[in-house]
Protein backbone atom coordinates (compact mmCIF):
# COMPACT_ATOMS: atom_id res chain seq x y z
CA UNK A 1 89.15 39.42 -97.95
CA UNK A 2 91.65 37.24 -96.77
CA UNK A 3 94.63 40.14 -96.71
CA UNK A 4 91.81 41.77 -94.27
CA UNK A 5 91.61 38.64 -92.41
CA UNK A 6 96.01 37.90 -92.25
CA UNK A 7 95.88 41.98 -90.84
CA UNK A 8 93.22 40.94 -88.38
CA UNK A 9 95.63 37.42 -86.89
CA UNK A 10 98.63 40.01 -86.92
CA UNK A 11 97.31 42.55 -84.99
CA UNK A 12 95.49 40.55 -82.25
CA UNK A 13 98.85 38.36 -81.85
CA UNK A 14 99.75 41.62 -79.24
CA UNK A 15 96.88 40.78 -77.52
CA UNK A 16 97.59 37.13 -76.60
CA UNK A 17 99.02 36.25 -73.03
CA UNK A 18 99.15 33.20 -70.88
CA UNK A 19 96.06 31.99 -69.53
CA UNK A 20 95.41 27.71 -68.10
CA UNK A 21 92.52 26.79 -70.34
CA UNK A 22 91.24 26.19 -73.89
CA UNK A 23 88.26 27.53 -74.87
CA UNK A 24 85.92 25.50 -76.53
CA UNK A 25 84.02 28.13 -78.80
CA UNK A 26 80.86 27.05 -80.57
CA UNK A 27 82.09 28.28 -83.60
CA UNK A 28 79.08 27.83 -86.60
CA UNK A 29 76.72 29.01 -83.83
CA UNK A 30 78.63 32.68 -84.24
CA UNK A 31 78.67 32.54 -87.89
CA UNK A 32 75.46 34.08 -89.58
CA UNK A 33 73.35 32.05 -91.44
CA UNK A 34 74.10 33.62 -94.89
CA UNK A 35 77.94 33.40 -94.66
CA UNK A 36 79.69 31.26 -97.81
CA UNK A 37 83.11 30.66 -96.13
CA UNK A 38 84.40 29.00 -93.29
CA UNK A 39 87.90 28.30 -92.01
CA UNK A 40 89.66 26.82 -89.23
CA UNK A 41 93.51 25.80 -88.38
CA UNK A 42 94.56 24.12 -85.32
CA UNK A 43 97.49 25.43 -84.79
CA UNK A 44 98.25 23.85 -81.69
CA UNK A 45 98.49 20.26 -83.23
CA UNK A 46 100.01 21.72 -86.46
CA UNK A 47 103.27 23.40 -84.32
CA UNK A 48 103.23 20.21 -82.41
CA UNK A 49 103.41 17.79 -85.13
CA UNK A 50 106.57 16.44 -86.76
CA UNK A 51 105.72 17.48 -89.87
CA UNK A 52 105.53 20.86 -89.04
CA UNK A 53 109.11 20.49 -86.91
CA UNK A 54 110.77 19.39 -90.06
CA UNK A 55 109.27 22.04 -92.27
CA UNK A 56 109.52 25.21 -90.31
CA UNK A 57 113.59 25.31 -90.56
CA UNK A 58 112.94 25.06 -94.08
CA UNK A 59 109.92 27.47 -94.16
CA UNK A 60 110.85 30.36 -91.59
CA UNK A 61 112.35 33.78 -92.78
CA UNK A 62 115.76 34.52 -91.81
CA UNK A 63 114.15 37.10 -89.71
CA UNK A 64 111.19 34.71 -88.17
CA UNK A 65 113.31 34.04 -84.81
CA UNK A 66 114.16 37.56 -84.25
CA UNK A 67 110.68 38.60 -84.96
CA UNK A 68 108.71 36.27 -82.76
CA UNK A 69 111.39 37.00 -79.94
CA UNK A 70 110.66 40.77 -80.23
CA UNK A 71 107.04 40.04 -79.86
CA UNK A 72 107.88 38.30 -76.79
CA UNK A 73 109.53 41.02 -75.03
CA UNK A 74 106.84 43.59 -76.21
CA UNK A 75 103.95 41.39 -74.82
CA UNK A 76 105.15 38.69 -72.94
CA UNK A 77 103.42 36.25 -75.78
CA UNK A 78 105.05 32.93 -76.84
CA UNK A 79 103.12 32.90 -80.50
CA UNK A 80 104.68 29.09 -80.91
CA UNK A 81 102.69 28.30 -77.72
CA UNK A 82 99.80 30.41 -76.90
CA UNK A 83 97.67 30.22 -79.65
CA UNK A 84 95.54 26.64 -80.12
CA UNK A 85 93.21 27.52 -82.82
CA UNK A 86 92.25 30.50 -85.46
CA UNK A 87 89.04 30.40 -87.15
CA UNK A 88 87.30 32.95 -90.05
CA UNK A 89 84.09 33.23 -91.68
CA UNK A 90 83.02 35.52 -94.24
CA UNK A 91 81.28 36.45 -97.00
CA UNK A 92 82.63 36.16 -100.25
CA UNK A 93 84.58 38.82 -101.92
CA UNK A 94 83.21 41.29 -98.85
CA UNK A 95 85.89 42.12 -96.66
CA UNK A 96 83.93 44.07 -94.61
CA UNK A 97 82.43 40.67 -93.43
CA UNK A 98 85.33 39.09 -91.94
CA UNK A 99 85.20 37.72 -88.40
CA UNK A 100 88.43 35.82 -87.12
CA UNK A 101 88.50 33.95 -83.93
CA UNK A 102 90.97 33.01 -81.57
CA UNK A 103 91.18 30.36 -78.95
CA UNK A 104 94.13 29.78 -76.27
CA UNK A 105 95.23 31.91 -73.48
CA UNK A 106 94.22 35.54 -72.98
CA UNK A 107 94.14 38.15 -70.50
CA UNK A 108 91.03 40.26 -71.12
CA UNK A 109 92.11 42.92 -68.73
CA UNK A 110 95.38 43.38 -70.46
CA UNK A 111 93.94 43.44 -74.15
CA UNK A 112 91.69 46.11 -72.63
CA UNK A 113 94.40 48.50 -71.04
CA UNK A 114 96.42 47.83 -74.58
CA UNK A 115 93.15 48.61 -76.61
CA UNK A 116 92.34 51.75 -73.90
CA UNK A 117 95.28 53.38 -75.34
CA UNK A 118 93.73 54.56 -78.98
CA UNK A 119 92.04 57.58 -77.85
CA UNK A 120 89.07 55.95 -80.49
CA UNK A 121 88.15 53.14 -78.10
CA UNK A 122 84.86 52.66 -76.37
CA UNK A 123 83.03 49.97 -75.22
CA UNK A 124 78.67 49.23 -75.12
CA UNK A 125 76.74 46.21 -75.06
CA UNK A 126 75.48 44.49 -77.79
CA UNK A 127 73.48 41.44 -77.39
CA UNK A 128 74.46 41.10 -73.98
CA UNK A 129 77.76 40.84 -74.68
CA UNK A 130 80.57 43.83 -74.09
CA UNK A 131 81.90 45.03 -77.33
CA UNK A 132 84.98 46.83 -77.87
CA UNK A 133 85.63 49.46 -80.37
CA UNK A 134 88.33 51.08 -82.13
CA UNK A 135 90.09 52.68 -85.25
CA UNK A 136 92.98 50.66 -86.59
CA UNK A 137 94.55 53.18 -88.15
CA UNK A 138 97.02 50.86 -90.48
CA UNK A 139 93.80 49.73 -91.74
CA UNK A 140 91.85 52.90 -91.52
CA UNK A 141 89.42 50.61 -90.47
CA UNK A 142 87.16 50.16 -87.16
CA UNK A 143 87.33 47.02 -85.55
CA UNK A 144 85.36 45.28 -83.24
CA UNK A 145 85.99 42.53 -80.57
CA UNK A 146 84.49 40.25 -77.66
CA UNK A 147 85.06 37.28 -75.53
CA UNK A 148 82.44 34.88 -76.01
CA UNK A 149 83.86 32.53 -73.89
CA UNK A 150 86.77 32.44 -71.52
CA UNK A 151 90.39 32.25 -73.93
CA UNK A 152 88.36 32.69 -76.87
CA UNK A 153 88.25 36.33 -78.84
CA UNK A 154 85.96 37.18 -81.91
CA UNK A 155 87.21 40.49 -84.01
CA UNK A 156 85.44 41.59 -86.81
CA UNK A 157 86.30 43.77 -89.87
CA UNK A 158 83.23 46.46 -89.87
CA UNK A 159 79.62 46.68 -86.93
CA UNK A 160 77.21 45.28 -89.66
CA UNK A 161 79.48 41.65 -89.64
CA UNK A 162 80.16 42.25 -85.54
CA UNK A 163 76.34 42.83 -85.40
CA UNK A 164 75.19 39.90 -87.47
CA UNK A 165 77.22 37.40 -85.98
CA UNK A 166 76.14 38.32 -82.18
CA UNK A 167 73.09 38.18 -83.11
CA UNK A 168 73.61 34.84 -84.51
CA UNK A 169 75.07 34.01 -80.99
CA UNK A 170 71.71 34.97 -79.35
CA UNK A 171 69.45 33.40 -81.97
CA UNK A 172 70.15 30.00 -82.97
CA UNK A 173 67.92 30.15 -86.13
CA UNK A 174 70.37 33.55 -87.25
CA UNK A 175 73.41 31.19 -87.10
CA UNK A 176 74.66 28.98 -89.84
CA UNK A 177 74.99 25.77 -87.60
CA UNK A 178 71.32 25.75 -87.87
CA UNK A 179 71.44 25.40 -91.57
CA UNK A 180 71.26 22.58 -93.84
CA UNK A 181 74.47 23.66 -95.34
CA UNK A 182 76.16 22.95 -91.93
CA UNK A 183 76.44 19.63 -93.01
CA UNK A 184 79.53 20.70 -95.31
CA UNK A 185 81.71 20.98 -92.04
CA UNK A 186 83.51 17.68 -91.57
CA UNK A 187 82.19 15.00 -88.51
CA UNK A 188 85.61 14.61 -87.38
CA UNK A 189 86.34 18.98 -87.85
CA UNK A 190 87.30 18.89 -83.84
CA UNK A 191 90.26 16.33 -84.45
CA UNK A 192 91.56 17.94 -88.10
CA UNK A 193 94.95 20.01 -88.10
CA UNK A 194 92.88 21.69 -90.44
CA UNK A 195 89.57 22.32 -92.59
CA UNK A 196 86.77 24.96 -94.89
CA UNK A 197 84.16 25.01 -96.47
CA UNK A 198 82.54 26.96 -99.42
CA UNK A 199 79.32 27.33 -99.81
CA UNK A 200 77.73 28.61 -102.86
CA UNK A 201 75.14 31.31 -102.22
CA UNK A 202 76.00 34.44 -105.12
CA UNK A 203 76.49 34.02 -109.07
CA UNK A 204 79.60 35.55 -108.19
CA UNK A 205 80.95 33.17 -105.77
CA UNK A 206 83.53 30.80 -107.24
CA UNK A 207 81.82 27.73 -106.94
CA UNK A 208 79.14 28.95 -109.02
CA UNK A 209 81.28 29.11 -112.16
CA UNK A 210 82.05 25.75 -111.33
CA UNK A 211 78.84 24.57 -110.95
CA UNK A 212 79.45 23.60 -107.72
CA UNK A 213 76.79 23.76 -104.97
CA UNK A 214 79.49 23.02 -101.45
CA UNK A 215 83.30 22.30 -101.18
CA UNK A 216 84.92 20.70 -98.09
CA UNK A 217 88.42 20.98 -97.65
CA UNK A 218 90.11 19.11 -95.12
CA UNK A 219 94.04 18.76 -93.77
CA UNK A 220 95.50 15.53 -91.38
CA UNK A 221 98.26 15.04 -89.72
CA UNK A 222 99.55 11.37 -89.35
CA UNK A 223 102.54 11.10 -87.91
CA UNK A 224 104.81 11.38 -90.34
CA UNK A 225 102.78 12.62 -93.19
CA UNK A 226 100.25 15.28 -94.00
CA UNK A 227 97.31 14.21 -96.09
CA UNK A 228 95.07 16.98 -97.58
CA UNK A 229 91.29 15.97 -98.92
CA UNK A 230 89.01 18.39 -101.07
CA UNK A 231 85.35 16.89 -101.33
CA UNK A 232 83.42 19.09 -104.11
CA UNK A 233 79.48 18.79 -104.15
CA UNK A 234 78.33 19.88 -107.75
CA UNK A 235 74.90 20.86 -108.90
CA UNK A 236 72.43 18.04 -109.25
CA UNK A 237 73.30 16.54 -112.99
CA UNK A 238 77.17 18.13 -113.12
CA UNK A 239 79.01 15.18 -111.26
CA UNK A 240 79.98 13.04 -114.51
CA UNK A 241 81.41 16.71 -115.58
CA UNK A 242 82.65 18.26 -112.95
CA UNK A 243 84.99 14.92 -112.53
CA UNK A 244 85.93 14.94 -116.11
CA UNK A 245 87.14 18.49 -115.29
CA UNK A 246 88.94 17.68 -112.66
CA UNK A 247 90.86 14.71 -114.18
CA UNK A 248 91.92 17.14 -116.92
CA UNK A 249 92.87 19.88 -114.67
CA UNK A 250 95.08 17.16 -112.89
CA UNK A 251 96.70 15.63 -116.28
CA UNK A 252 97.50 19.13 -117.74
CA UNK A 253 98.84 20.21 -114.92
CA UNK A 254 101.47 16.90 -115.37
CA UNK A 255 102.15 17.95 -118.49
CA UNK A 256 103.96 21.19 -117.58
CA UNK A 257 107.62 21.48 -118.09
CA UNK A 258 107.79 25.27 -117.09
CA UNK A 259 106.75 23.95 -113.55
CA UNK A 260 107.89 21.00 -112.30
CA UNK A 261 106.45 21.34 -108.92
CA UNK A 262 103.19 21.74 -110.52
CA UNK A 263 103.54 18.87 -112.27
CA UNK A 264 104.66 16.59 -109.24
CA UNK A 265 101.85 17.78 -107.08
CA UNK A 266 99.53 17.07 -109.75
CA UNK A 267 100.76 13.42 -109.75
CA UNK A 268 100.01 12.29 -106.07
CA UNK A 269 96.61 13.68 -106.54
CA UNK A 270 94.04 10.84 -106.43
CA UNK A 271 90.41 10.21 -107.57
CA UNK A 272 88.51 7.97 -105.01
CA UNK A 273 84.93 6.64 -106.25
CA UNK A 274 82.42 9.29 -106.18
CA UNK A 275 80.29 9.10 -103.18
CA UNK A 276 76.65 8.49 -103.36
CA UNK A 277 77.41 8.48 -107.23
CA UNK A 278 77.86 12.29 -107.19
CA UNK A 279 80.12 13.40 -104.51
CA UNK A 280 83.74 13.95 -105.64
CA UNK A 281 86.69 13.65 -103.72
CA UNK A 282 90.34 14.73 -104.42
CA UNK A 283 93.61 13.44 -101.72
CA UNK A 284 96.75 14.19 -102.06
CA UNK A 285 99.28 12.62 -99.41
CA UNK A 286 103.02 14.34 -98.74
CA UNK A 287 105.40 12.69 -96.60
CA UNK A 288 107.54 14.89 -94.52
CA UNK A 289 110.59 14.40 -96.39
CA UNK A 290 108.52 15.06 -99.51
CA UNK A 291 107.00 18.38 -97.80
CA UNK A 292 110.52 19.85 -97.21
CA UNK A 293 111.51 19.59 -100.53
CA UNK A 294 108.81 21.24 -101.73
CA UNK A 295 109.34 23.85 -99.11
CA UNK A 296 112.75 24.06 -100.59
CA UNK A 297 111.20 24.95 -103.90
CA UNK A 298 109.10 28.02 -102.46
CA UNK A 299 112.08 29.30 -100.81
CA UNK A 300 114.06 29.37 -104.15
């Protein structure tokens, strides 16, 4: 799913030019009511920060500057700068589900002449909305794209997750913002470098195995630190457990001399009261200087 989702960012980078505004997408109101996953970065406060200034010398590929300056001359896109946020939503383990948006600065007539150019593309309406077709043939895969706002782009993976999620757009009971699982976004989502959720629908989903009805994950940026916050809602009567399990995934993880990143992650992790008595929370906190060395470690 999320290899699907990577080749769906990588390909629309092309499309990205210049534009003056921000969208400001609605973004559970596209996502269908029966979707399980839901991701979002904002990548304009994460390339801005200084944590990501003093991890990215660290982090980028010797070929990274060469690469983004290509894509430059090819499409006159600044990736560092054009792009303020990327979103997904899915199903689980169905990559045919995956939408990805983008918000920042596009030019809808240029993605069009680019698009115009695989002799597979046509465009209909769907919803009311135009909707773009066409056969990526590195995929071997049709894909499917709109603007639902000005500097905002959806694509999706296959028609049955492009059709589902318009229709969500035109029908606010279709849409997962209308849920009572909605509450598993964060308040404060708008401010977050970034945040998901999981929500458990399938015996096959993850969090079922786990016993575990939601998961929030969130990611801040303060300054000179990046904390990162996973809030796990189990099934009524698994809390006492479900911490227990935690606490002994964290200690064994300690323990392990083969992997002594493992083991130092492990030990910043923290285990604030549960809330409401059954809520659990997890926070881990890495200071910049502590975030380069462990970028450091994944290099080597």
């Amino acid at each position: 799913m999320f290899r699907s989702a990577l080749g769906l960012i990588a390909a629309s980078a092309l499309l990205l030019v210049p534009m003056s505004s921000r969208a400001a997408i609605d973004l559970l109101a596209a996502v269908p009511a029966d979707y399980e996953v839901v991701a979002s970065l904002d990548t304009r406060q994460i390339i801005d920060s200084s944590t990501f200034k003093a991890a990215w010398p660290v982090l980028k590929k010797p070929k990274s500057d060469a690469q983004l300056a290509g894509l430059k001359a090819i499409s006159g896109v600044d990736l560092m700068k054009d792009v303020d946020r990327v979103s997904l939503f899915s199903r689980v383990n169905d990559d045919d589900s995956v939408g990805v948006v983008f918000e920042g600065r596009f030019d809808e007539a240029r993605l069009l002449v680019l698009v115009q150019a695989n002799s597979t593309y046509k465009t209909y309406q769907q919803g009311g909305r135009a909707i773009h077709e066409w056969l990526d043939e590195g995929e071997d895969r049709l894909k499917f794209a709109t603007f639902p706002e000005p500097g905002a782009l959806i694509l999706w993976n296959s028609k049955a997750a492009m059709e589902a999620s318009v229709a969500a757009m035109g029908n606010p009971a279709g849409a997962l913002k209308g849920t009572a699982e909605a509450k598993a976004v964060p308040a404060d989502a708008a401010t977050l470098a970034g945040w998901g959720i999981l929500i458990t629908r399938q015996e096959t989903c993850p969090g079922a195995k786990l016993r575990v009805a939601s998961a929030t994950a969130t990611m801040r940026l303060t300054g000179e630190e990046m904390n990162m916050t996973m809030t796990v809602a189990p099934e009524p009567d698994f809390a006492t457990q479900w911490l227990d399990m935690a606490k002994g995934a964290k200690a064994l993880a300690q323990i392990q001399r083969d992997n002594p990143m493992l083991a130092e992650m492990a030990g910043k992790v923290t285990f604030p009261p549960a809330q409401d008595g059954r809520v659990i929370e997890m926070n881990m906190t890495l200071a910049n200087d502590e975030l380069i060395d462990l970028a450091t470690q994944v290099q080597h």
